[in-house]
Protein backbone atom coordinates (compact mmCIF):
# COMPACT_ATOMS: atom_id res chain seq x y z
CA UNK A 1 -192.39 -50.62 22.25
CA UNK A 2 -193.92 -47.93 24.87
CA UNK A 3 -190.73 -48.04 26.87
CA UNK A 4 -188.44 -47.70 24.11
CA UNK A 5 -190.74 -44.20 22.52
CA UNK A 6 -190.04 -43.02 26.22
CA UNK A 7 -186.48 -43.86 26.28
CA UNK A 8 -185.76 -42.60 22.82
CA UNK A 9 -187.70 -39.06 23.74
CA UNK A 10 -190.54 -40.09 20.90
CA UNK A 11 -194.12 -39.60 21.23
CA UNK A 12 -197.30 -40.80 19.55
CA UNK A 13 -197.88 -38.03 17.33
CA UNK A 14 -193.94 -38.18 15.61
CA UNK A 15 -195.17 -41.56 14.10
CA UNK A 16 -198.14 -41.51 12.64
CA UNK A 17 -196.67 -41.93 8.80
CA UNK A 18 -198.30 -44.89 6.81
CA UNK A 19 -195.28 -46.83 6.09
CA UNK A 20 -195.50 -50.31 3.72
CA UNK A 21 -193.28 -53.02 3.09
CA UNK A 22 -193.03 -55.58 0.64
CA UNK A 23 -190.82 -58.66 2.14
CA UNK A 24 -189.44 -62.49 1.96
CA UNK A 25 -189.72 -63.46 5.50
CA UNK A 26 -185.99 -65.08 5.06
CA UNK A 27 -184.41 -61.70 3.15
CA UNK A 28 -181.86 -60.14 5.10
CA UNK A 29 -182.14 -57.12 3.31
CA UNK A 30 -185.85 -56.97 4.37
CA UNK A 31 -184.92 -58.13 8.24
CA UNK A 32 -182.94 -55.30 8.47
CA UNK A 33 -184.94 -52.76 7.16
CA UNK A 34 -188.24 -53.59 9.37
CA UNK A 35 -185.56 -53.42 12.29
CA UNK A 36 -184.74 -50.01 11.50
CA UNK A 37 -188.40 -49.33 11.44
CA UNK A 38 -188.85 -51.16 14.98
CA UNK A 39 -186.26 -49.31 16.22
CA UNK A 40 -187.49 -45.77 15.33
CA UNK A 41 -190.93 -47.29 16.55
CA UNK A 42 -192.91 -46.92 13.16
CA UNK A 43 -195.48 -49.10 13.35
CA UNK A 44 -196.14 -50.41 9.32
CA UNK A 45 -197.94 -52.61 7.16
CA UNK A 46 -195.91 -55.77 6.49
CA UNK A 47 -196.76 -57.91 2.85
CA UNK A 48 -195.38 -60.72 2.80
CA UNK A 49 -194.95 -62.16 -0.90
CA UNK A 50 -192.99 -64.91 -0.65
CA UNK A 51 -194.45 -67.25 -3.46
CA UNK A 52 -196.88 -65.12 -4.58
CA UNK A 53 -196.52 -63.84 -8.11
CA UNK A 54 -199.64 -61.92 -8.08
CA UNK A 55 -198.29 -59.98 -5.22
CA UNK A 56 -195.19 -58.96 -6.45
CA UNK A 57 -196.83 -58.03 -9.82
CA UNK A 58 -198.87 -54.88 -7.42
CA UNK A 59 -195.93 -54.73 -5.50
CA UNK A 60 -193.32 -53.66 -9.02
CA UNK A 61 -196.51 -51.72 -9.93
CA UNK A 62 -196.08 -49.76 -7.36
CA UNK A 63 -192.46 -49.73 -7.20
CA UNK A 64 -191.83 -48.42 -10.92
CA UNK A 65 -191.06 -52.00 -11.97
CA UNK A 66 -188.56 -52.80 -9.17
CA UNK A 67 -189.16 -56.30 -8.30
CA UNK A 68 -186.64 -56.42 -5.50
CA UNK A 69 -187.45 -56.74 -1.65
CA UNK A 70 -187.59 -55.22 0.39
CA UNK A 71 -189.87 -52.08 -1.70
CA UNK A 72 -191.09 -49.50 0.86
CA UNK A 73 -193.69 -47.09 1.01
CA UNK A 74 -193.95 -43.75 3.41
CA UNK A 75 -197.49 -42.16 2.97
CA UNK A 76 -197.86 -43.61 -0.50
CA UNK A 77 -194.63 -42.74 -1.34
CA UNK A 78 -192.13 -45.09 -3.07
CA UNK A 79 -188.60 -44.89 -0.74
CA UNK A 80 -186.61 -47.48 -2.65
CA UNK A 81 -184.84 -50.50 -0.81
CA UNK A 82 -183.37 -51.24 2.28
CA UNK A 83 -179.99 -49.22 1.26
CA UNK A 84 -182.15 -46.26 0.70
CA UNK A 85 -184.02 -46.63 3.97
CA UNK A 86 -180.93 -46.03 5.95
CA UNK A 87 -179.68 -43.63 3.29
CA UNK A 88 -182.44 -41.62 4.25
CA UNK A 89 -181.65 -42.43 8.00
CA UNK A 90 -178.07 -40.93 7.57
CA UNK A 91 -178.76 -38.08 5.64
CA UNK A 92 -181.70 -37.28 8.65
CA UNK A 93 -184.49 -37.31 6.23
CA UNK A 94 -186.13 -40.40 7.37
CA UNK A 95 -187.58 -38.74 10.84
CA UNK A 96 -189.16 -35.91 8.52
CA UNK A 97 -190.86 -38.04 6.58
CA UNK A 98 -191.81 -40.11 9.53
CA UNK A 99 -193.24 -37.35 11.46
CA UNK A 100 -196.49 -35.22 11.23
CA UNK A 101 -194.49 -32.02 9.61
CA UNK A 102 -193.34 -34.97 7.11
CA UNK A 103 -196.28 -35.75 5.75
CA UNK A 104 -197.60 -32.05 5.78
CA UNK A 105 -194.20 -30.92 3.97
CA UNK A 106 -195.24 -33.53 1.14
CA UNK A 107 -198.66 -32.90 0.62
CA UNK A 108 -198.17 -29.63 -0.34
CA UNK A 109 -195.04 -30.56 -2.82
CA UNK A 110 -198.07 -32.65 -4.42
């Protein structure tokens, strides 16, 4: 992953967001979110909840009753699904919320 921050001009400090995902190991929806995340080199916290009810109880808790995967979370912050991921990518919000200024920008909307 080194080789591609250095390719891609990104360093240490642009991706230090906590990003979560809720996923089915076999969703393709979910697959191709966590490759857009691979790609921009976010490291993130994977759940896996394939089976487990509990789990995707806390995981629509958190997700204002969605109980779709993929659900994802930037710095406590619920993003939506996979469509909205790269919605966000398009519109060049994603990197901003992914960076350092990101995460200042939203603490102070709080």
């Amino acid at each position: 992953m080194q080789f591609f921050d250095f390719l891609l001009g990104r360093t240490s400090d642009q991706l230090n967001s906590n990003v979560e995902i809720y996923t089915w190991q076999t969703c393709p929806y979910c697959i191709r979110a966590k490759l857009l995340l691979r790609w921009k080199g976010v490291k993130f916290t994977d759940y896996k909840i394939d089976g487990d009810g509990a789990a995707r109880v806390r995981m629509a808790n958190r997700a204002n009753g969605r109980r779709t995967v993929p659900q994802i979370f930037i710095n406590d912050q619920h993003i939506g699904g996979c469509d909205e991921l790269y919605a966000l990518d398009r519109e060049g919000k994603l990197d901003l919320m992914l960076s350092e200024e990101g995460k200042i920008g939203m603490r102070e909307k709080e």
